[in-house]
C-alpha atoms as a PDB file:
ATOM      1  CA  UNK A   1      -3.976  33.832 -21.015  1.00  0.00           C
ATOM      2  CA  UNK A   2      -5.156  32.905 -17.434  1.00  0.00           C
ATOM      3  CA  UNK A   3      -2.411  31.982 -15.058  1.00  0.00           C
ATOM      4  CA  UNK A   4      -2.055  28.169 -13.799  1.00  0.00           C
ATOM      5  CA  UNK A   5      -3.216  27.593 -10.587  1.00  0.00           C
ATOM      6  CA  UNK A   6      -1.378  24.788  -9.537  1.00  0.00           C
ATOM      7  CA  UNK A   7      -2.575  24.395  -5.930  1.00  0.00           C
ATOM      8  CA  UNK A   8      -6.373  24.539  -7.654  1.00  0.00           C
ATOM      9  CA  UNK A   9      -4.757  21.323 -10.248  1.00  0.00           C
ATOM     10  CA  UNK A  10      -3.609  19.642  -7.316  1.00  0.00           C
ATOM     11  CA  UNK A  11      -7.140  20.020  -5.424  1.00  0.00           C
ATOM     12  CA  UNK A  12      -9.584  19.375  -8.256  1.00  0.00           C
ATOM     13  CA  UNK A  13      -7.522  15.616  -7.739  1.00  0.00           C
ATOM     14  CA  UNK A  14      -7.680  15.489  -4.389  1.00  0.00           C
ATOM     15  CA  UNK A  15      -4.088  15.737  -4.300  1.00  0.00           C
ATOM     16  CA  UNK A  16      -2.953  18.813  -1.884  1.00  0.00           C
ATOM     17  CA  UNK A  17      -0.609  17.856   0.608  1.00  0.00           C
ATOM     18  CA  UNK A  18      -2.826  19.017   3.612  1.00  0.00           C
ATOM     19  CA  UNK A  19      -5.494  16.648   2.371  1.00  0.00           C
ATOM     20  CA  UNK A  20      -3.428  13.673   1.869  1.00  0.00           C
ATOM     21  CA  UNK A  21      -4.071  10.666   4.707  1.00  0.00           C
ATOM     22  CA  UNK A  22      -1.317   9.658   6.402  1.00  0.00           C
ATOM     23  CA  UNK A  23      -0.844   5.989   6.614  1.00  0.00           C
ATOM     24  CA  UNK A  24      -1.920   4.442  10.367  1.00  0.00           C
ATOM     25  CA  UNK A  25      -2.607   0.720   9.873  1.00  0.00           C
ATOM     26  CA  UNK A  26      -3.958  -0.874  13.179  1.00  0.00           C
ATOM     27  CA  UNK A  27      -2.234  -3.566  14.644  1.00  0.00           C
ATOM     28  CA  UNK A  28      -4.756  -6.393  12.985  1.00  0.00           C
ATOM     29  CA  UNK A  29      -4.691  -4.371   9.899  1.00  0.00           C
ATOM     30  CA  UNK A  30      -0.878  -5.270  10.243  1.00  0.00           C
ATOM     31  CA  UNK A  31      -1.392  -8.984  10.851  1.00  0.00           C
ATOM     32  CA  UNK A  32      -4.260  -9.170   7.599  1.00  0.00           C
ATOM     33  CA  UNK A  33      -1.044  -7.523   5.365  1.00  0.00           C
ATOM     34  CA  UNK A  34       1.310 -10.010   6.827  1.00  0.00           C
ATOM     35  CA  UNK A  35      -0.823 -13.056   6.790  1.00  0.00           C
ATOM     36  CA  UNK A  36      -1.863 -12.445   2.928  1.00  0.00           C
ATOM     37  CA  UNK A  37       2.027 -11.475   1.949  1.00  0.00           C
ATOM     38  CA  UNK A  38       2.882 -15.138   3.553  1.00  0.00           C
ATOM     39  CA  UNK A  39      -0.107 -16.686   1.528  1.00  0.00           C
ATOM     40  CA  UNK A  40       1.799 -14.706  -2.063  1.00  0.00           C
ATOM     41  CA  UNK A  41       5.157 -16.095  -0.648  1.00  0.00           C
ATOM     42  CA  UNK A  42       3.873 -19.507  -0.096  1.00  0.00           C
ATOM     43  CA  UNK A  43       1.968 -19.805  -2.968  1.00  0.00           C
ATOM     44  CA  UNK A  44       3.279 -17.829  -5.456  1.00  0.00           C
ATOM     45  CA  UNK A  45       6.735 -15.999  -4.871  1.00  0.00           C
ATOM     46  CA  UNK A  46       8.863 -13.588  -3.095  1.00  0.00           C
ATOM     47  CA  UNK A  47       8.684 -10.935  -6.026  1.00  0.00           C
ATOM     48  CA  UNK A  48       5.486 -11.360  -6.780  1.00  0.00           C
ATOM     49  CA  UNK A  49       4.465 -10.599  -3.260  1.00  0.00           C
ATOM     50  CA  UNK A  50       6.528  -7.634  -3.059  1.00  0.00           C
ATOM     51  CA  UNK A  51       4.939  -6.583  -6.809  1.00  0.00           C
ATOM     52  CA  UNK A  52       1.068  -7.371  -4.838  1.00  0.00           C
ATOM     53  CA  UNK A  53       2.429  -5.173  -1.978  1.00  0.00           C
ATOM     54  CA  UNK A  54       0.877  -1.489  -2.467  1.00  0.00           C
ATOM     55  CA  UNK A  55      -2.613  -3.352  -4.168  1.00  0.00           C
ATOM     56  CA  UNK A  56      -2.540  -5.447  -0.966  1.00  0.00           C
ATOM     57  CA  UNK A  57      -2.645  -2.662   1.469  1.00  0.00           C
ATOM     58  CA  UNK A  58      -4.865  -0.416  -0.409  1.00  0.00           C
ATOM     59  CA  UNK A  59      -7.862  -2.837   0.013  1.00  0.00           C
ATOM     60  CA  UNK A  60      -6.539  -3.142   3.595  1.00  0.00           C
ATOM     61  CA  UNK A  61      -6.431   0.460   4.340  1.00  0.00           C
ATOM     62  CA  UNK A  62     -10.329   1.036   2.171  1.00  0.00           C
ATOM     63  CA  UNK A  63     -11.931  -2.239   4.009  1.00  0.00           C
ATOM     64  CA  UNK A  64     -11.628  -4.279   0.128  1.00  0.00           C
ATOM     65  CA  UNK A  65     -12.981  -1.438  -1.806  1.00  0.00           C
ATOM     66  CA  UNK A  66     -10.188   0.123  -3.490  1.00  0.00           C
ATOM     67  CA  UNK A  67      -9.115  -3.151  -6.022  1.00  0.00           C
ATOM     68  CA  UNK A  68      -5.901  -1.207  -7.424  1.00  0.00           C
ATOM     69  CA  UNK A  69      -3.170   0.581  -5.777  1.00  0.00           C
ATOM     70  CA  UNK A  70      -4.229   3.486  -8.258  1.00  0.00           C
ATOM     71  CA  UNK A  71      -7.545   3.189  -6.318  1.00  0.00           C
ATOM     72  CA  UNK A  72      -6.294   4.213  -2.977  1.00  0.00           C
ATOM     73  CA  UNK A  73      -5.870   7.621  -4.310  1.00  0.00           C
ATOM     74  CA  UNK A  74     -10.433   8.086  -4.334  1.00  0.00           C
ATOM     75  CA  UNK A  75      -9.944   7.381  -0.917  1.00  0.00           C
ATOM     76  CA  UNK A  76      -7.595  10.389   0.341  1.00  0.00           C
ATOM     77  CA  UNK A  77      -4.103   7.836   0.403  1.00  0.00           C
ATOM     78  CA  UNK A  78      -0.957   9.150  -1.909  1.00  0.00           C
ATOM     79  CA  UNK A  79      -0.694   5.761  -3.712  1.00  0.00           C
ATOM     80  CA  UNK A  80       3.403   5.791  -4.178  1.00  0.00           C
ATOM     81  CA  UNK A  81       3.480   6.226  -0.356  1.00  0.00           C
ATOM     82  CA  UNK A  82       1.321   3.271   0.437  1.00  0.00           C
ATOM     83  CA  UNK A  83       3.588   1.524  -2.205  1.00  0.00           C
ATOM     84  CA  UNK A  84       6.672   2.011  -0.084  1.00  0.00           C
ATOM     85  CA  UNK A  85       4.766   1.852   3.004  1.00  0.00           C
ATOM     86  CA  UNK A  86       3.765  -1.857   1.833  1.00  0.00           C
ATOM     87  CA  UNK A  87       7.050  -2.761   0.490  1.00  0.00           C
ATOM     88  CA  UNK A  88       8.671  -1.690   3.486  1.00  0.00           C
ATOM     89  CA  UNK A  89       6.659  -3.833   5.691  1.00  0.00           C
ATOM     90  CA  UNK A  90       7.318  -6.929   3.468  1.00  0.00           C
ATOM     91  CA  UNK A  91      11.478  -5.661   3.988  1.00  0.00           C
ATOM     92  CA  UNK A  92      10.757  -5.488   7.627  1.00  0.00           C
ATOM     93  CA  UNK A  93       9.732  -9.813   7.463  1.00  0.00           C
ATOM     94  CA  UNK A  94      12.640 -11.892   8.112  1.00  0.00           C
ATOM     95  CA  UNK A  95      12.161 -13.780   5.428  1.00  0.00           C
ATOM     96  CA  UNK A  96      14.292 -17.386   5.589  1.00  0.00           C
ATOM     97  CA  UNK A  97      13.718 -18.658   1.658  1.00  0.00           C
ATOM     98  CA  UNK A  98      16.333 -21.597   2.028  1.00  0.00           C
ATOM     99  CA  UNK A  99      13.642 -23.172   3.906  1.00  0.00           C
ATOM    100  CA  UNK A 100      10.511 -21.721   2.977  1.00  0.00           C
ATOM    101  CA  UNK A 101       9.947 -19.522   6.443  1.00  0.00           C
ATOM    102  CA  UNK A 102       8.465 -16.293   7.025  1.00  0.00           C
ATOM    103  CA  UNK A 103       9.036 -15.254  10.582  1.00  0.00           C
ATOM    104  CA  UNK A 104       8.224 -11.761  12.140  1.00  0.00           C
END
């Protein structure tokens, strides 16, 4: 029986660590991801926004062609990181819900 190669597993997905793009959103890359987590907020909810996170900064990051967070992953992007990259930036909002404020 052949060995398993799991570098080769990890490459044939595009998964190797080396080939994995960091996450560098630009300043108005920022500001888009902000301005559409206040729309969620505003229109929707806090948890909701916070569940829309990752998806919301995958089409960010791929200029609206990755639709899923899943989708990130065609595109070179570890999708858990991008997850808690996205998350963390909603965390980062100061976030006043008694009175329906979202200031950064």
């Amino acid at each position: 029986m052949k060995e398993f190669d799991y570098n080769k597993y990890l490459a044939e997905g595009g998964l190797l660590k080396e080939e994995v793009e960091s996450i560098n959103i630009t300043p108005q890359q920022k500001r888009d991801f902000i301005n559409q987590i206040k729309y969620f907020i505003k229109d929707e909810d806090f948890n909701t926004a916070m569940q829309n996170a990752g998806s919301i900064l995958a089409r960010i990051l791929t200029n609206d062609e990755a639709e899923f967070i899943e989708d990130v992953e065609d595109f070179g992007y570890n999708s858990d990181e991008v997850e808690e990259y996205a998350q963390d930036l909603v965390g980062d909002l100061n976030i006043d819900l008694s009175e329906g404020r979202i200031n950064e």
